[in-house]
Protein backbone atom coordinates (compact mmCIF):
# COMPACT_ATOMS: atom_id res chain seq x y z
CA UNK A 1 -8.88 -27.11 21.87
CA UNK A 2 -8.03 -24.79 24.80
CA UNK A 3 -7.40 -21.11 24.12
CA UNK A 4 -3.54 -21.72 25.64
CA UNK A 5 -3.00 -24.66 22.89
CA UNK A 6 -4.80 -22.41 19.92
CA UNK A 7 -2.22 -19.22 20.97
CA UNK A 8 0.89 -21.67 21.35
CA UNK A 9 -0.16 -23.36 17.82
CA UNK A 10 -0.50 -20.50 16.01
CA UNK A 11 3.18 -19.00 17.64
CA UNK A 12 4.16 -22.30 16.32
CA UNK A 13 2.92 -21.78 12.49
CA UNK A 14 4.09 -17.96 12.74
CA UNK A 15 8.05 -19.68 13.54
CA UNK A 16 7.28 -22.27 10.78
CA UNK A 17 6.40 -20.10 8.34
CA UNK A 18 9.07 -17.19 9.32
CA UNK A 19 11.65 -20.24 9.20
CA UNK A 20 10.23 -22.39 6.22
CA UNK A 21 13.74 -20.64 3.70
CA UNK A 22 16.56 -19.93 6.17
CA UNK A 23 18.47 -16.70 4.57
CA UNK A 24 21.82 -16.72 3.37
CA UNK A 25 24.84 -14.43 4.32
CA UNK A 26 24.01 -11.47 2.03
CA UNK A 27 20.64 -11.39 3.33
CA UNK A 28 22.02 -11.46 6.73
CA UNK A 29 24.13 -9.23 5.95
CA UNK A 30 21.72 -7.12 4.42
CA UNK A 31 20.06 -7.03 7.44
CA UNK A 32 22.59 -5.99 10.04
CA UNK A 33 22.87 -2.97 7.49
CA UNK A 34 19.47 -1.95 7.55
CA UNK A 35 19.06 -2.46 11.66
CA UNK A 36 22.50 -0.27 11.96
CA UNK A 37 21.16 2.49 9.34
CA UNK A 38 17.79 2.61 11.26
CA UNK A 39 15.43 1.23 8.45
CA UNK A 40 12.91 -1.65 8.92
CA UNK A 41 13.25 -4.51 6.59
CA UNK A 42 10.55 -7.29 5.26
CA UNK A 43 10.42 -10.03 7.41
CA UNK A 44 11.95 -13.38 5.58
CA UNK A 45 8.66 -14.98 5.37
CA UNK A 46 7.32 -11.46 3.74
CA UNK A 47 10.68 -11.65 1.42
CA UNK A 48 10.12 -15.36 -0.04
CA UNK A 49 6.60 -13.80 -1.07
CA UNK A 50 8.22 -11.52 -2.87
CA UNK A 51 10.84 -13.48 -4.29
CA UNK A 52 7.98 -16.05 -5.13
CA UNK A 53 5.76 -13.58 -6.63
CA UNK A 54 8.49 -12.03 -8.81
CA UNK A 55 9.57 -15.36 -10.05
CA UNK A 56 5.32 -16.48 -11.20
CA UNK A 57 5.30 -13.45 -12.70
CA UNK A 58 8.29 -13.68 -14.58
CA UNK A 59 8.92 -10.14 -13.50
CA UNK A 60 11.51 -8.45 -15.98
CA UNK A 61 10.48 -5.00 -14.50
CA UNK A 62 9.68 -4.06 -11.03
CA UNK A 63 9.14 -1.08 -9.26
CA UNK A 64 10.22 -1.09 -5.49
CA UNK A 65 8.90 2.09 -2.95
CA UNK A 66 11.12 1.95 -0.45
CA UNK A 67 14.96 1.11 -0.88
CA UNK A 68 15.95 0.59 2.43
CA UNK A 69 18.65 -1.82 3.03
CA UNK A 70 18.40 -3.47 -0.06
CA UNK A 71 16.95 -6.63 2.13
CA UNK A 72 13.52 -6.35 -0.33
CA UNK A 73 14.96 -5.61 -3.61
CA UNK A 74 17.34 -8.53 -2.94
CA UNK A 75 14.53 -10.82 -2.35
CA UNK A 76 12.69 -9.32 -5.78
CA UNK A 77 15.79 -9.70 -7.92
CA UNK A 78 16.23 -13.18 -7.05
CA UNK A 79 12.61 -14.17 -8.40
CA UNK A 80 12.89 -12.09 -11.15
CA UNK A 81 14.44 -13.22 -14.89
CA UNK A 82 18.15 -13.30 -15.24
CA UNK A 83 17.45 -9.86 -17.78
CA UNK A 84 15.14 -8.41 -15.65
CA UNK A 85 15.57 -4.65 -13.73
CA UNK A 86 14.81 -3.08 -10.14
CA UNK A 87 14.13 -0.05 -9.68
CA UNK A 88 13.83 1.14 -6.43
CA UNK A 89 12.85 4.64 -5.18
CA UNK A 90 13.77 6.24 -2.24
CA UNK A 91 14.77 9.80 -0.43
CA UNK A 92 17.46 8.77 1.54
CA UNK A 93 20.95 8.21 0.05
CA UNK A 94 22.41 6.01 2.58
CA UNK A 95 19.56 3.42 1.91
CA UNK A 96 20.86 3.60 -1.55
CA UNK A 97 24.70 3.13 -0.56
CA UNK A 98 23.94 0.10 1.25
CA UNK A 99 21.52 -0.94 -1.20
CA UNK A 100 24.20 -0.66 -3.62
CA UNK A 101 26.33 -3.03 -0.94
CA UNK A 102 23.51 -5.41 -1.00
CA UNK A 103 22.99 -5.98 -3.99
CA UNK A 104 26.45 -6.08 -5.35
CA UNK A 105 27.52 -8.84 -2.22
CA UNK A 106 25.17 -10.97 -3.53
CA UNK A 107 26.45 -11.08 -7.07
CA UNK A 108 23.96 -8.75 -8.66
CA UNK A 109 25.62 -6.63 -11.43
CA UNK A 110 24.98 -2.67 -11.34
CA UNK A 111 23.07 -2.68 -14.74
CA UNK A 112 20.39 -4.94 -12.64
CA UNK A 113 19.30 -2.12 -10.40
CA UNK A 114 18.16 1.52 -11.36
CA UNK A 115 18.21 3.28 -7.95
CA UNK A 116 16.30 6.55 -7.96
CA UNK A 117 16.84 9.16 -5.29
CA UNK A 118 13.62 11.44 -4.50
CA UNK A 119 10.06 11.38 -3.56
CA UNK A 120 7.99 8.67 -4.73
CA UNK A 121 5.21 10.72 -5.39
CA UNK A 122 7.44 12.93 -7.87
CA UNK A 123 9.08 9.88 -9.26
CA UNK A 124 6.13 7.79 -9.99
CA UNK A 125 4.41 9.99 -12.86
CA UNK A 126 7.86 9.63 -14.90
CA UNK A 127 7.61 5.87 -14.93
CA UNK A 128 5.99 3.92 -18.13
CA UNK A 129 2.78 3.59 -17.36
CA UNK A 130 1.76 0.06 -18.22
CA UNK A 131 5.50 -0.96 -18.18
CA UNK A 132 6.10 -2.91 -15.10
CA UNK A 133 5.27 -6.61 -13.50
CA UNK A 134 5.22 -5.95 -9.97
CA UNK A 135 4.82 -3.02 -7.45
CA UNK A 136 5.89 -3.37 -4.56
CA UNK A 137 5.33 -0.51 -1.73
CA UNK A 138 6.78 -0.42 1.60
CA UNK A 139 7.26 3.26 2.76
CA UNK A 140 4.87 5.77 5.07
CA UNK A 141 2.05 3.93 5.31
CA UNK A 142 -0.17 7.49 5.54
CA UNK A 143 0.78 7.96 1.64
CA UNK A 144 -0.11 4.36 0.61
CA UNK A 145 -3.45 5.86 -0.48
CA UNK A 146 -1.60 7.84 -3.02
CA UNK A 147 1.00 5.37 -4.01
CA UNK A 148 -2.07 3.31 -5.04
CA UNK A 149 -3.48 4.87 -7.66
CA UNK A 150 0.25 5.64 -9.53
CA UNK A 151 1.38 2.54 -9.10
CA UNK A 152 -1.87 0.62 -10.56
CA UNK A 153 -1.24 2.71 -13.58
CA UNK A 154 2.29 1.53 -13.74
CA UNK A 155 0.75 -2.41 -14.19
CA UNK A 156 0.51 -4.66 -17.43
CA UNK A 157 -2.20 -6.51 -17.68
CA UNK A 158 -1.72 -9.36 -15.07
CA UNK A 159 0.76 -7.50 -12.99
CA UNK A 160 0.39 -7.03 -9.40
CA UNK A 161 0.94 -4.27 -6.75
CA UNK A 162 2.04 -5.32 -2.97
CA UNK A 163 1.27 -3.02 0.25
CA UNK A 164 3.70 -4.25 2.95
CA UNK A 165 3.06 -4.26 6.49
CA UNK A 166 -1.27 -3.96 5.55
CA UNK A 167 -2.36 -5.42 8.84
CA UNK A 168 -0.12 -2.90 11.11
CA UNK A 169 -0.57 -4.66 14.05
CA UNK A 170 -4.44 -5.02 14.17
CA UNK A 171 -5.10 -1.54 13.15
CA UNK A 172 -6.50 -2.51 9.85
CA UNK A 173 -9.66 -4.22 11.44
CA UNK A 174 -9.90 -1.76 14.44
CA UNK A 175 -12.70 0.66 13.02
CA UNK A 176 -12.11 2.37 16.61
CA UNK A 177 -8.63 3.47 15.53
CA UNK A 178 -8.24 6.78 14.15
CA UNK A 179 -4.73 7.88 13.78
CA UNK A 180 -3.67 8.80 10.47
CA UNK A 181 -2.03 5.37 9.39
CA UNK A 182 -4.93 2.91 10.52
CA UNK A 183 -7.19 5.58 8.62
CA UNK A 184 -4.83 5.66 5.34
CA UNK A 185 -4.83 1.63 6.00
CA UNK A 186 -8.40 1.04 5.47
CA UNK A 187 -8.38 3.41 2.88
CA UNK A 188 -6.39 1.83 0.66
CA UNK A 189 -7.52 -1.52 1.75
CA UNK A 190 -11.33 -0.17 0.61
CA UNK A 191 -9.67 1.07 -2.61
CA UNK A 192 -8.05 -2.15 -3.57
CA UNK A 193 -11.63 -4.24 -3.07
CA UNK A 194 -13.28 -2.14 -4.66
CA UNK A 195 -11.44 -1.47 -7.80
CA UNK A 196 -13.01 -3.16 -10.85
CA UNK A 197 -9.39 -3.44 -12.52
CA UNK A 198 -8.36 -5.32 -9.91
CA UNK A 199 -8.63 -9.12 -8.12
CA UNK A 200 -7.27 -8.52 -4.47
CA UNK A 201 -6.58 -10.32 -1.52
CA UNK A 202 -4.91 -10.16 1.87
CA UNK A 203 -2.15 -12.41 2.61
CA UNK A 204 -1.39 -12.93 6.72
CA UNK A 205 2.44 -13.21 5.68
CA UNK A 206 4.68 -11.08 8.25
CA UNK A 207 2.54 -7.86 8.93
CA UNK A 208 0.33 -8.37 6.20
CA UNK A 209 0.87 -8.26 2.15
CA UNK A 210 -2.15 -6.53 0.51
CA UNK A 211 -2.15 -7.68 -3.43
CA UNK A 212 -3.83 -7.54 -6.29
CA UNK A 213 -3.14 -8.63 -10.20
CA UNK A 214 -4.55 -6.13 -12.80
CA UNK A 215 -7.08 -8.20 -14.41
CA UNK A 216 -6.22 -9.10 -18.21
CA UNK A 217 -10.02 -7.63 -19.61
């Protein structure tokens, strides 16, 4: 196989998999939200992970860094049980007003959501520890080091925390890359492997989902 026919093939797998679940108008319309408001969103292959995650898990309570949009917590709330809650921290309170849209255009009643304005870090320590399914961080990627640590605590046994965007554009494997976020990156990434409470891997999904389950012993 030539180098030209690898690169095209794997462009080819990276539109398959991006296009496997076409998105529906309140994701859509999530998204035009979130790209007028400034805010990055998951990637659709990155939010059927989620949704499919939530869903194995059975996830009746899940703890989002990182409103934005709403394009995430959409994709969460759909894999989660028809009882279960969202709640979803962030600084900014227009993420939360269109959040709010999001969720609400796509049939999700109010009582499904608990949106919490303020800084992660702050928030985080009030949360039950040992009270949630899933984890899910997506915010400054400098901080995930800290975010990790909380949001383990925050686990049941078998629940799992998710670091979005983990491969950053090649900076996790770059050992020559020093700027803050590569550095935080690697840290967390070193962390996560490391951790005896913990069975991780790294999913190539979008830019990268960093998981691991809090093992059950």
């Amino acid at each position: 196989m030539t180098s030209e026919t690898h690169t095209t093939g794997s462009a080819g797998l990276g539109d398959l998999i991006e296009g496997f679940l076409p998105e529906d108008d309140p994701l859509t319309a999530a998204r035009l939200r979130a790209q007028e408001l400034g805010c990055p969103s998951v990637d659709a292959a990155s939010g059927a992970a989620l949704c499919f995650l939530a869903a194995a898990l059975q996830a009746r309570a899940v703890v989002e860094i990182g409103t934005g949009g709403g394009v995430s917590g959409l994709h969460l709330l759909r894999g989660m049980t028809p009882d279960g809650i969202l709640t979803s921290i962030d600084i900014e309170p227009e993420y939360h007003r269109a959040a709010r849209t999001t969720f609400s255009g796509a049939g999700f009643a109010p009582g499904r959501t608990r949106l919490i304005m303020g800084r992660a870090l702050d928030v985080l320590p009030r949360l039950t520890t040992g009270g949630y399914d899933l984890v899910f961080v997506d915010a400054a990627r400098v901080e995930y080091p800290l975010y990790y640590e909380k949001g383990v605590q925050l686990l049941r046994p078998g629940g799992v925390i998710v670091f979005h965007n983990a491969l950053a554009e090649g900076r996790l494997g770059d050992q020559s890359r020093r700027d803050p976020e590569a550095m935080a990156l690697r840290e967390v990434a070193r962390a996560v492997r490391e951790d005896e409470r913990l069975v991780p891997a790294l999913l190539p999904v979008g830019g990268g989902l960093l998981v691991a389950a809090a093992a059950g012993h």
